[in-house]
Protein backbone atom coordinates (compact mmCIF):
# COMPACT_ATOMS: atom_id res chain seq x y z
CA UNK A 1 -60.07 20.37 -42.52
CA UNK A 2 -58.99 19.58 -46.18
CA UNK A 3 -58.93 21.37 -49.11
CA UNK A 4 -58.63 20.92 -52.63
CA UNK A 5 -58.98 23.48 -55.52
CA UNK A 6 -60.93 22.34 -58.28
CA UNK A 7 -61.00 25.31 -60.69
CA UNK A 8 -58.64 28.59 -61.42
CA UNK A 9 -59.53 30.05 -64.32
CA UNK A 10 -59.18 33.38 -64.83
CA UNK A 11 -60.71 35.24 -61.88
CA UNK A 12 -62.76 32.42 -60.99
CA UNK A 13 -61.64 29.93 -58.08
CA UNK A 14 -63.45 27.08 -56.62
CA UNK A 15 -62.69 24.53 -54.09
CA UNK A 16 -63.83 21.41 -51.97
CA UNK A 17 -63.72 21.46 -48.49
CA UNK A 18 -63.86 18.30 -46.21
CA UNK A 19 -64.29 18.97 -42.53
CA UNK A 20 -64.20 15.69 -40.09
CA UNK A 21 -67.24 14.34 -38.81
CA UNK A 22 -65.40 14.45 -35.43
CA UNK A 23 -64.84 18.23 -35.51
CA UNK A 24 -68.79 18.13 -36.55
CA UNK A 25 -69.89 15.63 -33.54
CA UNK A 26 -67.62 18.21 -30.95
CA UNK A 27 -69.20 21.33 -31.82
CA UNK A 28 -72.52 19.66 -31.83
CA UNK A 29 -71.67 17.80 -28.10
CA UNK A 30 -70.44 21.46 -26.78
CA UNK A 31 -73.49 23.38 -27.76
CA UNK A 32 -75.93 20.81 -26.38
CA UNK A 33 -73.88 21.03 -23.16
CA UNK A 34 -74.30 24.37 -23.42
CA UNK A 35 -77.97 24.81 -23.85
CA UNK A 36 -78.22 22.19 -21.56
CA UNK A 37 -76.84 24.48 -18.79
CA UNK A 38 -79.52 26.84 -19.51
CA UNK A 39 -83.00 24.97 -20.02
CA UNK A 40 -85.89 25.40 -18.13
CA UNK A 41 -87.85 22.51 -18.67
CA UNK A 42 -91.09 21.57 -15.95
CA UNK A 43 -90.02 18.05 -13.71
CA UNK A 44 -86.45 18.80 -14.30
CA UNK A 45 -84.09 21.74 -11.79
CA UNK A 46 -82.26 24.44 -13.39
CA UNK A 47 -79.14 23.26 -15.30
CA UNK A 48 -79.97 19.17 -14.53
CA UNK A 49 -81.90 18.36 -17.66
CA UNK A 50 -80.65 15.08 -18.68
CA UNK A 51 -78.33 15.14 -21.78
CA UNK A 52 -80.87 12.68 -23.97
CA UNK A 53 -83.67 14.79 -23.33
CA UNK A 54 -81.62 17.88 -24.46
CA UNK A 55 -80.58 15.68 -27.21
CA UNK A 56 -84.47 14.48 -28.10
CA UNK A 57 -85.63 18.06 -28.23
CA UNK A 58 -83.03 19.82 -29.96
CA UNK A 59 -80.51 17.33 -31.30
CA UNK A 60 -82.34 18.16 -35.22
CA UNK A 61 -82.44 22.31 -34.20
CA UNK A 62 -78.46 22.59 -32.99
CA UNK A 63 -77.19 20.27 -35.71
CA UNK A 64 -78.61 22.72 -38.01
CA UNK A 65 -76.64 25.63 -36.57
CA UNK A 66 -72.99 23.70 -36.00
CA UNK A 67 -73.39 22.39 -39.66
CA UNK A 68 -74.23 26.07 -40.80
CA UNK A 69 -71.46 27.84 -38.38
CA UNK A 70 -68.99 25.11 -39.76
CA UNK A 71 -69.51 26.05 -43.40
CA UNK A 72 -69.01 29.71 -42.90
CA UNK A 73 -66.18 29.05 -40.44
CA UNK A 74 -64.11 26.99 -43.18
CA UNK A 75 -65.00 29.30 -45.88
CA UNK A 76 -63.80 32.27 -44.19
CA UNK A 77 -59.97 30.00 -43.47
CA UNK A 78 -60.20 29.00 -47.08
CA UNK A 79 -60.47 32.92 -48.48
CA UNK A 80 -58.51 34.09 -45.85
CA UNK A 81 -55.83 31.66 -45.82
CA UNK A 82 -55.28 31.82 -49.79
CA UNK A 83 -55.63 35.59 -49.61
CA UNK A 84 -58.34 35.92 -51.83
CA UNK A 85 -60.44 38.83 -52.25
CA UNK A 86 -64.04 37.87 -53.21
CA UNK A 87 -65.90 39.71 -55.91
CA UNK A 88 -69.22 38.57 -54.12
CA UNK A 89 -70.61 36.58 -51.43
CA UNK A 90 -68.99 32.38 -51.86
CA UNK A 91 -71.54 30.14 -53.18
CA UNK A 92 -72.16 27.36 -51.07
CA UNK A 93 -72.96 23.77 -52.54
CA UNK A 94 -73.36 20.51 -49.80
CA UNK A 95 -71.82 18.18 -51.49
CA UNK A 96 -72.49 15.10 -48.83
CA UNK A 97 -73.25 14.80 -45.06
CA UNK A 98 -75.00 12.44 -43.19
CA UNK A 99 -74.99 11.48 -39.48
CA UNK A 100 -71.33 10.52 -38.02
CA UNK A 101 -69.56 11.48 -41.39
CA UNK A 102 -67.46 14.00 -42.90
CA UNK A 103 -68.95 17.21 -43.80
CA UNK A 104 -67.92 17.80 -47.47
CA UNK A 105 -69.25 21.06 -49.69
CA UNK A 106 -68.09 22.58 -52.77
CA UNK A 107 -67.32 26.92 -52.89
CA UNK A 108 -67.12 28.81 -55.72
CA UNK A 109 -66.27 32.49 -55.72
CA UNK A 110 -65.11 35.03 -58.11
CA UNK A 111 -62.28 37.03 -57.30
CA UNK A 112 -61.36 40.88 -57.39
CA UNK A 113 -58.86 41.49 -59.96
CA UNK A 114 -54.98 43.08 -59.71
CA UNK A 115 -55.62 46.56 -60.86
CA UNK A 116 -52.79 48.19 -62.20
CA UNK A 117 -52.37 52.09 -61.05
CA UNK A 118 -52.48 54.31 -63.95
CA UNK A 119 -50.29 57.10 -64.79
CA UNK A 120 -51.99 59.99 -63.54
CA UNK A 121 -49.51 62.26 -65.27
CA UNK A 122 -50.22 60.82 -68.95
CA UNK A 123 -53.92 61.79 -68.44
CA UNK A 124 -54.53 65.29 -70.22
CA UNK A 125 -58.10 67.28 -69.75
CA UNK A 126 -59.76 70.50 -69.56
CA UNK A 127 -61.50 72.27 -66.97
CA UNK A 128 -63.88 75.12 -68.21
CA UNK A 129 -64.52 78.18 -65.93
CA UNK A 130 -67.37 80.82 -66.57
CA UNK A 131 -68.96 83.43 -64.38
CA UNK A 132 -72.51 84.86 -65.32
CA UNK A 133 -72.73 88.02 -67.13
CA UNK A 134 -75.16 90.91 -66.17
CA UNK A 135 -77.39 89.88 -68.59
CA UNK A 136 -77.74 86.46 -67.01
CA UNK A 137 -78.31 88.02 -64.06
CA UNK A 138 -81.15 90.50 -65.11
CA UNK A 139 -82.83 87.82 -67.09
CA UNK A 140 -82.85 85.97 -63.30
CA UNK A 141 -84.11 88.50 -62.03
CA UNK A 142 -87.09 88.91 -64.06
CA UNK A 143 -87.88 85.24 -63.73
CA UNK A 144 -88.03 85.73 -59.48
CA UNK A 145 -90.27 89.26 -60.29
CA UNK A 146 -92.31 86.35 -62.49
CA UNK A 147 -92.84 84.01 -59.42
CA UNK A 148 -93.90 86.91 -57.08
CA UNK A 149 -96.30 88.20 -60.27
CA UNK A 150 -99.96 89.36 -58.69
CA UNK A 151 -103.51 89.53 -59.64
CA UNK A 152 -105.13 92.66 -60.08
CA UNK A 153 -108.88 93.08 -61.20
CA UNK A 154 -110.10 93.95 -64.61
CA UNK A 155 -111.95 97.04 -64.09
CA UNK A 156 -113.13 97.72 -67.67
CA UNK A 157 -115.48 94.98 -69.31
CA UNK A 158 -113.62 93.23 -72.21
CA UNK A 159 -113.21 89.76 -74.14
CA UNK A 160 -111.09 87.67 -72.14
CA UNK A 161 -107.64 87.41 -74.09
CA UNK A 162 -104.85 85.02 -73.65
CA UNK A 163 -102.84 85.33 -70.46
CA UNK A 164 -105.80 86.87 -69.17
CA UNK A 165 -106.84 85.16 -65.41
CA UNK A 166 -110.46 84.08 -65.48
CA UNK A 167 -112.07 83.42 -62.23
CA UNK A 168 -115.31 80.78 -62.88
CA UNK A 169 -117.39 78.24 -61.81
CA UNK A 170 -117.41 74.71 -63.84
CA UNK A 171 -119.35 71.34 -63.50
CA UNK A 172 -117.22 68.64 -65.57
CA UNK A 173 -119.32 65.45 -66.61
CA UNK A 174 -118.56 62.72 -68.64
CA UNK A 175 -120.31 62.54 -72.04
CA UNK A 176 -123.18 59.95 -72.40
CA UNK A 177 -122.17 56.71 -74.37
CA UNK A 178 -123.75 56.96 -78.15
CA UNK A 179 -127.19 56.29 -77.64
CA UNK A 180 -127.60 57.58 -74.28
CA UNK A 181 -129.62 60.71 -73.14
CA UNK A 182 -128.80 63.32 -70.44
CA UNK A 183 -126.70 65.80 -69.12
CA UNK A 184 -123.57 63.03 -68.39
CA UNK A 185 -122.11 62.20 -65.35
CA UNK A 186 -120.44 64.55 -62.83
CA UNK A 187 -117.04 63.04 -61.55
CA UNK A 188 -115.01 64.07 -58.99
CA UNK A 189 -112.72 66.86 -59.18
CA UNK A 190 -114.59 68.20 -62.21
CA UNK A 191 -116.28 70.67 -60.18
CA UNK A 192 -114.90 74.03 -59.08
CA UNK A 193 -116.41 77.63 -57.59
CA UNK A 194 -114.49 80.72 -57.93
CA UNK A 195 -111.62 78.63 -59.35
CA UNK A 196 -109.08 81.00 -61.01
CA UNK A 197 -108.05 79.76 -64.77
CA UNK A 198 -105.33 81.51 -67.17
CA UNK A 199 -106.98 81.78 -70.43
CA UNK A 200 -105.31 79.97 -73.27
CA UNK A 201 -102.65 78.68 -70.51
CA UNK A 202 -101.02 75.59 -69.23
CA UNK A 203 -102.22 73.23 -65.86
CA UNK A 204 -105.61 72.22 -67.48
CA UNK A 205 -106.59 69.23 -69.96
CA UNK A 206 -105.56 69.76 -73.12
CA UNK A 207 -107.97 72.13 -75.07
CA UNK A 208 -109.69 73.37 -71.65
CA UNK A 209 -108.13 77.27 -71.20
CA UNK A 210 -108.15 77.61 -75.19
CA UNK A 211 -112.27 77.53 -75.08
CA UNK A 212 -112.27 79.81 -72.98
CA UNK A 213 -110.62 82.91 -75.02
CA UNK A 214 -113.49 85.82 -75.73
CA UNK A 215 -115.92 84.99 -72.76
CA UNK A 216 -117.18 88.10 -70.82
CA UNK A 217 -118.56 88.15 -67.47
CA UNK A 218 -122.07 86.61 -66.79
CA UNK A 219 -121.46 84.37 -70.09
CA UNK A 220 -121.81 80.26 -69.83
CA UNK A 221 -120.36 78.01 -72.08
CA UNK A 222 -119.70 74.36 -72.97
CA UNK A 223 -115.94 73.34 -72.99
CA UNK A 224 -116.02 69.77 -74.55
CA UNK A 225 -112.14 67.78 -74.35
CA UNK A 226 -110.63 64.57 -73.98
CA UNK A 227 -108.81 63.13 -71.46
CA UNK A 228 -105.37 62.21 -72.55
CA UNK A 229 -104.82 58.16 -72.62
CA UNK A 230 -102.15 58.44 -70.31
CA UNK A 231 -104.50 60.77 -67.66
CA UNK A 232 -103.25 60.47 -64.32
CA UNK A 233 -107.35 58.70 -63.35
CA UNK A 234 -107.95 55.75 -65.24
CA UNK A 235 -111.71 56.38 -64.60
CA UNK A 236 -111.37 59.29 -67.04
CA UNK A 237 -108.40 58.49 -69.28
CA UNK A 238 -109.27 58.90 -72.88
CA UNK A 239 -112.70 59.46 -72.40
CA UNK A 240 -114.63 62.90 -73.45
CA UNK A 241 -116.08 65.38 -71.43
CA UNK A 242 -118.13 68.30 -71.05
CA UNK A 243 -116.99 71.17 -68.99
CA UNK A 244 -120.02 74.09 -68.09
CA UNK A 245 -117.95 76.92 -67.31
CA UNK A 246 -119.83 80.17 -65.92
CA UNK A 247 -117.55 83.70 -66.16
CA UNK A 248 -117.52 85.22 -62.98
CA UNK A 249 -114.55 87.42 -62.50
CA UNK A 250 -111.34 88.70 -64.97
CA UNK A 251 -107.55 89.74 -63.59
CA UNK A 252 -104.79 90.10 -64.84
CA UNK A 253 -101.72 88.74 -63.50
CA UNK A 254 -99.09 92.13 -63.15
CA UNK A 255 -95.39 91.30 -62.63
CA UNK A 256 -93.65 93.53 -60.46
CA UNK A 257 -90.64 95.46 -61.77
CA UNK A 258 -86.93 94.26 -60.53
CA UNK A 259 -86.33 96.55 -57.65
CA UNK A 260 -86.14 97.45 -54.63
CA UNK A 261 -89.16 97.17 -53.02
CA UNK A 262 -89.01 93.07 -54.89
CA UNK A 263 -85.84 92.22 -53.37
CA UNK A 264 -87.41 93.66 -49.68
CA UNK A 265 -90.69 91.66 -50.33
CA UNK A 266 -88.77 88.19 -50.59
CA UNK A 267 -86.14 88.94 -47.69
CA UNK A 268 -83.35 90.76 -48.81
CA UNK A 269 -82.33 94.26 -47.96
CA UNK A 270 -81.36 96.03 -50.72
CA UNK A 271 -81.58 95.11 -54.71
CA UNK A 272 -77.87 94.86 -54.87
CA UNK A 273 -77.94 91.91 -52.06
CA UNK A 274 -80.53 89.85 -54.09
CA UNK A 275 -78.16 90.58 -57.21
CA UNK A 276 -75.31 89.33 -55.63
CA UNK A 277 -77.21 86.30 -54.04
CA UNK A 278 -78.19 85.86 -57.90
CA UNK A 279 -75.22 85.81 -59.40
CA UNK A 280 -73.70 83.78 -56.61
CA UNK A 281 -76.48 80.77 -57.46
CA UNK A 282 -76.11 81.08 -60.65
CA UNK A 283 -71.87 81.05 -60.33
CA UNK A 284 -72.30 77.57 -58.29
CA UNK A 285 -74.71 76.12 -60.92
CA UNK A 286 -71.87 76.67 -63.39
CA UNK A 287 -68.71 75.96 -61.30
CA UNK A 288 -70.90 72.45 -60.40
CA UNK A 289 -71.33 71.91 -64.08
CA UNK A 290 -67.79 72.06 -64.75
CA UNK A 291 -66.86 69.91 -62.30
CA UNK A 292 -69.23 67.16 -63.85
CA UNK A 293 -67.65 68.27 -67.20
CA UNK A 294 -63.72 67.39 -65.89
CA UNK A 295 -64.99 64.44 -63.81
CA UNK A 296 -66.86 62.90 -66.81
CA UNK A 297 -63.59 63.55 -69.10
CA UNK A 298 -61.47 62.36 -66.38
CA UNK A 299 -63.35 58.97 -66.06
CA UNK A 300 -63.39 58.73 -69.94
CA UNK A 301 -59.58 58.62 -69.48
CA UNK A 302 -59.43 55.86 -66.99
CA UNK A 303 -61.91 53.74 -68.65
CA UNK A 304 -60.04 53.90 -71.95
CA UNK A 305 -56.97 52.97 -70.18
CA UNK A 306 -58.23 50.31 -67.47
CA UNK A 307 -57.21 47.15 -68.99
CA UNK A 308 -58.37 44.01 -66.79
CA UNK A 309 -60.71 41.37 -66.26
CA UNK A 310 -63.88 42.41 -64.13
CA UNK A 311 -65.84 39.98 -62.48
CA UNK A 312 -68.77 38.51 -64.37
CA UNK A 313 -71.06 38.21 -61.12
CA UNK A 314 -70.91 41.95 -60.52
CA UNK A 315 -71.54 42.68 -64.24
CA UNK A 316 -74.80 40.55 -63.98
CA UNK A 317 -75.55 41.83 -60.91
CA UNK A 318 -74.93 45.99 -62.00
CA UNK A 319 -76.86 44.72 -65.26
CA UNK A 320 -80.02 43.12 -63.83
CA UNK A 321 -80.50 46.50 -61.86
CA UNK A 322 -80.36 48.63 -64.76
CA UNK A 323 -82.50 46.42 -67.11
CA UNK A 324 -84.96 46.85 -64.51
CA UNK A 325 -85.17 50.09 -64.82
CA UNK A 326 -85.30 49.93 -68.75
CA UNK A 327 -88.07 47.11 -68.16
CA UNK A 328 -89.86 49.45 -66.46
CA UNK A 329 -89.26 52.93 -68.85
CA UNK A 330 -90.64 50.49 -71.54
CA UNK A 331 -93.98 49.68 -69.73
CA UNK A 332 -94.39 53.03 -68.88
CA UNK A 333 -93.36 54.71 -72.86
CA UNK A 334 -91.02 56.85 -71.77
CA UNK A 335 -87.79 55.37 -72.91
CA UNK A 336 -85.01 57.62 -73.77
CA UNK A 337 -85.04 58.81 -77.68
CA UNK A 338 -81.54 57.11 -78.64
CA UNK A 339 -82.79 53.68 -77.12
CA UNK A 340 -86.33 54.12 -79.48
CA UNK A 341 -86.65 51.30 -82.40
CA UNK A 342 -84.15 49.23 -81.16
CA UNK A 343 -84.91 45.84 -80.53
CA UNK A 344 -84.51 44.00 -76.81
CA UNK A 345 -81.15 42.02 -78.00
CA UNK A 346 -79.53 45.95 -78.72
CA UNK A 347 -80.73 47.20 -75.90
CA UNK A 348 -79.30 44.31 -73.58
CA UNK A 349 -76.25 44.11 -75.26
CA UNK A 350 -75.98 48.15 -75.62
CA UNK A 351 -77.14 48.22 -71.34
CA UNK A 352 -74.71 44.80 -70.21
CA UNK A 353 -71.76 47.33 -71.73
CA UNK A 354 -72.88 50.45 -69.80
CA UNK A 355 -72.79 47.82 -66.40
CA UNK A 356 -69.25 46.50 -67.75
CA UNK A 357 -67.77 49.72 -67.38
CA UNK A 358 -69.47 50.52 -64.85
CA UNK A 359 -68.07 48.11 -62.38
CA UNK A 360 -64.26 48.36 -63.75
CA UNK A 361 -64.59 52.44 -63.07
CA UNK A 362 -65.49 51.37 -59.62
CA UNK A 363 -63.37 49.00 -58.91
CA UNK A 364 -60.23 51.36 -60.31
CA UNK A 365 -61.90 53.99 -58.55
CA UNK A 366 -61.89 51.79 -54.94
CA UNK A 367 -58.31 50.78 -55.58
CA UNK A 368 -57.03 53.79 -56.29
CA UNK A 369 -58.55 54.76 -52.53
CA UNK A 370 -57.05 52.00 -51.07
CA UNK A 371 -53.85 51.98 -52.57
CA UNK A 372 -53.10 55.63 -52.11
CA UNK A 373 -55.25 55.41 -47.85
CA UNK A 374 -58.10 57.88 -49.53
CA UNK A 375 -60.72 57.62 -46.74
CA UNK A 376 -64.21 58.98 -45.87
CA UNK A 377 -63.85 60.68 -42.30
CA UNK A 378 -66.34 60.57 -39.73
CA UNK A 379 -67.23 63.99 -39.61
CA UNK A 380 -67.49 63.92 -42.90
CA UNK A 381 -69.85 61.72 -42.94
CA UNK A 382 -71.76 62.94 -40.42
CA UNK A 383 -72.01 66.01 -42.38
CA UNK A 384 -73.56 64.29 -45.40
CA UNK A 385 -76.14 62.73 -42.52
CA UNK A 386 -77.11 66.06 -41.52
CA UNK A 387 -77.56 67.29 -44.85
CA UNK A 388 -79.55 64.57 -45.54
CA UNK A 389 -81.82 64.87 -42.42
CA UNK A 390 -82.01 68.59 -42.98
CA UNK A 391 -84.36 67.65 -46.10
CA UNK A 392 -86.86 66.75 -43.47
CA UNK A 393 -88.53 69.42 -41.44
CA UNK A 394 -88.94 67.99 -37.80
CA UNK A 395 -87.67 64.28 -38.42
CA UNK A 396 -84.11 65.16 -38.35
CA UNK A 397 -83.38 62.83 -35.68
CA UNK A 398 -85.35 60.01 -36.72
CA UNK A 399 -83.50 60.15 -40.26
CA UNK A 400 -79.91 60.61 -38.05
CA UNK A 401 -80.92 57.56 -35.94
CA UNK A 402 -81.85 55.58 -39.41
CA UNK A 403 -78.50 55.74 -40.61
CA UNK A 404 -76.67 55.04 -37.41
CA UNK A 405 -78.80 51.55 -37.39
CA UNK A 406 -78.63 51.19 -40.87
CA UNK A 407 -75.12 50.89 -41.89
CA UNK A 408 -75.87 50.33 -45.56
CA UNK A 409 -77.75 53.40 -45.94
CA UNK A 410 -74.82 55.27 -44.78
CA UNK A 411 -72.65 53.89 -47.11
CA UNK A 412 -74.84 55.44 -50.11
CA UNK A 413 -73.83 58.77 -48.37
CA UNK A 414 -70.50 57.73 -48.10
CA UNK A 415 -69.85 56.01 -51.57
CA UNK A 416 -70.05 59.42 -53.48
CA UNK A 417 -68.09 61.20 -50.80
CA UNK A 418 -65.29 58.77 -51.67
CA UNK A 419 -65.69 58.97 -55.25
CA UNK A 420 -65.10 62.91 -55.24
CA UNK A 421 -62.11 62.53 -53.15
CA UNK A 422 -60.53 60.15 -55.37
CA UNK A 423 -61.65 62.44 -58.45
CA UNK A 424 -59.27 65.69 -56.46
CA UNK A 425 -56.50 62.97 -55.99
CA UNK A 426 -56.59 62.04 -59.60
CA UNK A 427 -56.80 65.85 -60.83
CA UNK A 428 -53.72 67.03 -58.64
CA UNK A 429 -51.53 64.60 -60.30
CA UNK A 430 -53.20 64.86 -64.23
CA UNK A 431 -52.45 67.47 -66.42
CA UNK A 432 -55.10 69.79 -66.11
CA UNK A 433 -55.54 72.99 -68.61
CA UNK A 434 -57.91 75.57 -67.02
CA UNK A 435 -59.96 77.57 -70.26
CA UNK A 436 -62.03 80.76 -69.33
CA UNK A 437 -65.43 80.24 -71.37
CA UNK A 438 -68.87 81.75 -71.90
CA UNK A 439 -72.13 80.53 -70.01
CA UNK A 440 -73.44 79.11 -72.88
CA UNK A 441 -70.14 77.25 -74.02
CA UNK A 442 -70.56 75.39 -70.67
CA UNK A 443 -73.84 74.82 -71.00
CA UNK A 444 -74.39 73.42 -74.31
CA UNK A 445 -74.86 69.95 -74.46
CA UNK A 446 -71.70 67.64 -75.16
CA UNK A 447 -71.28 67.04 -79.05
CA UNK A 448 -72.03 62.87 -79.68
C-alpha cells in the first residue's frame, strides 16, 4: 500500500492511498473460494460448485465487498499508523479503479486538536449556599393545601362571582357565515352536561368563564368568543362561536387549612414530617440551582481561557442541529425575545458562535477526562438506566433492554454523568469561595 499526503493545513489532513491490484485480485480469489465452500446450488454437491460458476454469479457482488473492506482496511493503517485522531468519520473519494488495476482513493479528515490543560488553580468562582426560610416553607405549604382545595355546595341562592365553581350544561356551535340563517353548527367537544366551570377563571377560550359572572341557577345564556388563531383544532381556529350555557349547580372551591389532618390526607404522619419533607424539596431545588450557578461560571472560565483551533466539521455539524431547532421556533412564533427583529444572517452568525463554543467546551471537557483517567463506571451507569426506566410504570425492562442494544442511547446517559465528574475534578483544584445568601439572591435571574 502507498501513501502520500496531499494536504496539512491546520487541523486538516488529507492523503492518497494506492493499494495493488494484486492485493485487490487475492482478497477477491479468497472470498470466492470461500463462498464457494459453502454454496448450495441444484446439479452441483455441497462444496463442488465449479469456481467460474461461483465467479459468474457473484464475481460483481464480492468485488463490491473486497473493494469496500479494502478502503476501510487502509484507512484505518493510514489514521492509525500516523497517529491521528479524527474529528469525524474520513471522507472517502475513489479516485480510479478498474478491473486488474490498482485501487487508488483520496481521504480527507479533520483532526482533534492538542488541548492544552489549564491551570485549575488560576480559575477563581463563587459558590452560593441558601436554605429556605419558614416563610418559604409556609407559603409551600399553602400552595399543597391549594392542590387538595374541595368543592362544597352553595346553599344560599346568589349571583355567581368570580372564583365561584359553576356546574352547567353548554352546546358550542359555530356561527353561521354572513348571510346564513340558523342556529350554527355543533362541533365536537363543544358540548358538555354537568361540566364544572370556575367563573371568570383560566382552562377555557378566551372570554368563555368571564360571561359567565352574575348567572343564577335555572338561567340560560349565550356566550359568543373566538377561537384563538393559534387554537390547538384548525377546524375552529380563529373562527367565532356561540356557546348556550344552562346554570345548573354553584360551589365553591374551600381550601383546607395547613394542618394536621392535610399532611395525614396526602400520606404523611404528622404536620411536622410534611414540613420537613417541604423544606427538604425546596433545600435540593436550591442546592441544584447553585450547582448550575458554579458550573455555568466555571465553564465561563474555561471557555475564556481555551485557546485552540476546533474542528470546522463538528462546528457545522453542532450548528446545523441547532438551526434546526431555530428553523423550527420560527415556523412555530415562538422564538426567544432576545433573538426577535433580528434578521437570518444575525441569527446564523449569533447561533454558528453558540456551536463554536460549544464544541471547544467539549472537547476541553473530554480531554480533561482523559488526561486526568475520569471515567463513567458501570454501576454508575446502570444507575442512570434505572432511573431512566423508573419513568415508565411497567416497561422498566423493555427501556433496560433498549439501552443494552442500543449503545448510543446509553451514551446520552453517560455523556452528562461524565461532564459532572469532570465539573468536581475541576472545582477541587479551583479556587472556590463559598457565600451564604438569601433564596431570592439565588434565584434571581443572572444580570446580562
Amino acid at each position: 500500500m502507498q501513501v502520500t499526503e496531499v494536504a496539512n493545513e491546520g487541523l486538516k489532513r488529507a492523503y492518497t492511498v494506492v493499494v495493488p491490484a494484486g492485493d485487490i485480485a487475492a482478497e477477491r480469489k479468497k472470498r470466492l473460494a470461500e463462498l464457494g465452500r459453502d454454496l448450495r446450488i441444484p446439479g452441483f454437491r455441497p462444496g463442488k460448485v465449479p469456481p467460474k460458476v461461483v465467479e459468474q454469479r457473484y464475481g460483481q457482488a464480492v468485488m463490491g465487498e473486497v473493494l469496500e473492506q479494502s478502503v476501510n482496511k487502509a484507512t484505518d493503517q493510514v489514521v492509525t499508523d500516523r497517529g491521528l485522531r479524527p474529528a469525524v468519520q474520513p471522507k472517502i473519494e475513489l479516485v480510479n479503479f478498474a478491473p486488474e488495476t490498482d485501487l487508488e482513493f483520496k481521504v480527507e479528515l479533520e483532526v482533534l486538536p492538542e488541548i492544552p490543560m489549564p491551570d485549575f488553580a488560576g480559575i477563581a468562582v463563587e459558590r452560593l449556599k441558601a436554605e429556605p426560610s419558614e416563610e418559604q416553607v409556609e407559603k409551600a405549604l399553602e400552595t399543597i393545601a391549594s392542590r387538595n382545595r374541595k368543592l362544597e355546595d352553595v346553599a344560599e341562592p346568589k349571583p355567581t362571582e368570580k372564583g365561584d365553581i359553576l356546574v352547567c350544561d353548554f352546546v358550542g356551535r359555530i356561527d353561521p357565515a354572513e348571510g346564513e340563517e340558523g342556529p350554527g353548527e355543533a362541533f365536537p367537544g363543544g358540548t358538555a352536561t354537568d361540566m364544572p366551570v370556575e367563573v371568570d377563571g383560566p382552562g377555557f377560550i378566551p372570554g368563555f368563564t368571564e360571561q359567565l359572572v352574575g348567572m343564577n341557577i335555572g338561567d340560560e345564556r349565550e356566550v359568543k368568543v373566538t377561537f384563538p388563531e393559534e387554537y390547538g383544532s384548525k377546524d375552529l381556529a380563529g373562527k367565532k362561536a356561540t356557546f348556550t350555557v344552562t346554570a345548573k349547580g354553584l360551589k365553591r372551591s374551600v381550601t383546607p387549612p395547613a394542618d394536621e389532618d392535610l399532611a395525614k390526607s396526602i400520606g404523611f404522619e404528622t404536620l411536622d414530617a410534611l414540613k420537613e419533607a417541604v423544606k427538604g424539596s425546596l433545600q435540593q431545588e436550591y442546592d441544584q440551582l447553585a450547582r448550575l450557578k458554579v458550573k455555568r461560571a466555571l465553564l465561563d472560565a474555561l471557555a475564556n481561557r481555551a485557546e485552540f483551533p476546533v474542528p470546522g466539521s463538528m462546528i457545522e455539524a453542532e450548528f446545523g442541529q441547532i438551526w434546526q431547532r431555530v428553523e423550527q421556533d420560527l415556523k412555530a412564533g415562538r422564538l426567544d425575545e432576545d433573538d426577535k427583529g433580528k434578521d437570518e444572517e444575525t441569527l446564523k452568525a449569533e447561533y454558528r458562535g453558540i456551536a463554536e463554543r460549544r464544541i471547544r467546551l467539549g472537547l476541553l471537557l473530554s480531554e480533561i477526562g482523559r488526561t486526568n483517567n475520569i471515567t463513567v463506571t458501570g454501576d454508575e451507569l446502570a444507575r442512570a438506566m434505572r432511573q431512566e426506566a423508573a419513568r415508565y410504570p411497567g416497561q422498566e425492562q423493555m427501556v433496560m433492554d433498549f439501552f443494552r442494544k442500543n449503545p448510543q442511547a446509553a451514551d446520552n446517559l453517560r455523556n452528562p454523568i461524565f461532564e459532572e465528574k469532570v465539573v468536581d475534578f475541576m472545582l477541587e483544584l479551583a479556587q472556590v469561595t463559598d457565600r451564604t445568601v438569601s433564596p431570592e439572591e439565588l434565584t434571581a435571574p443572572a444580570a446580562a
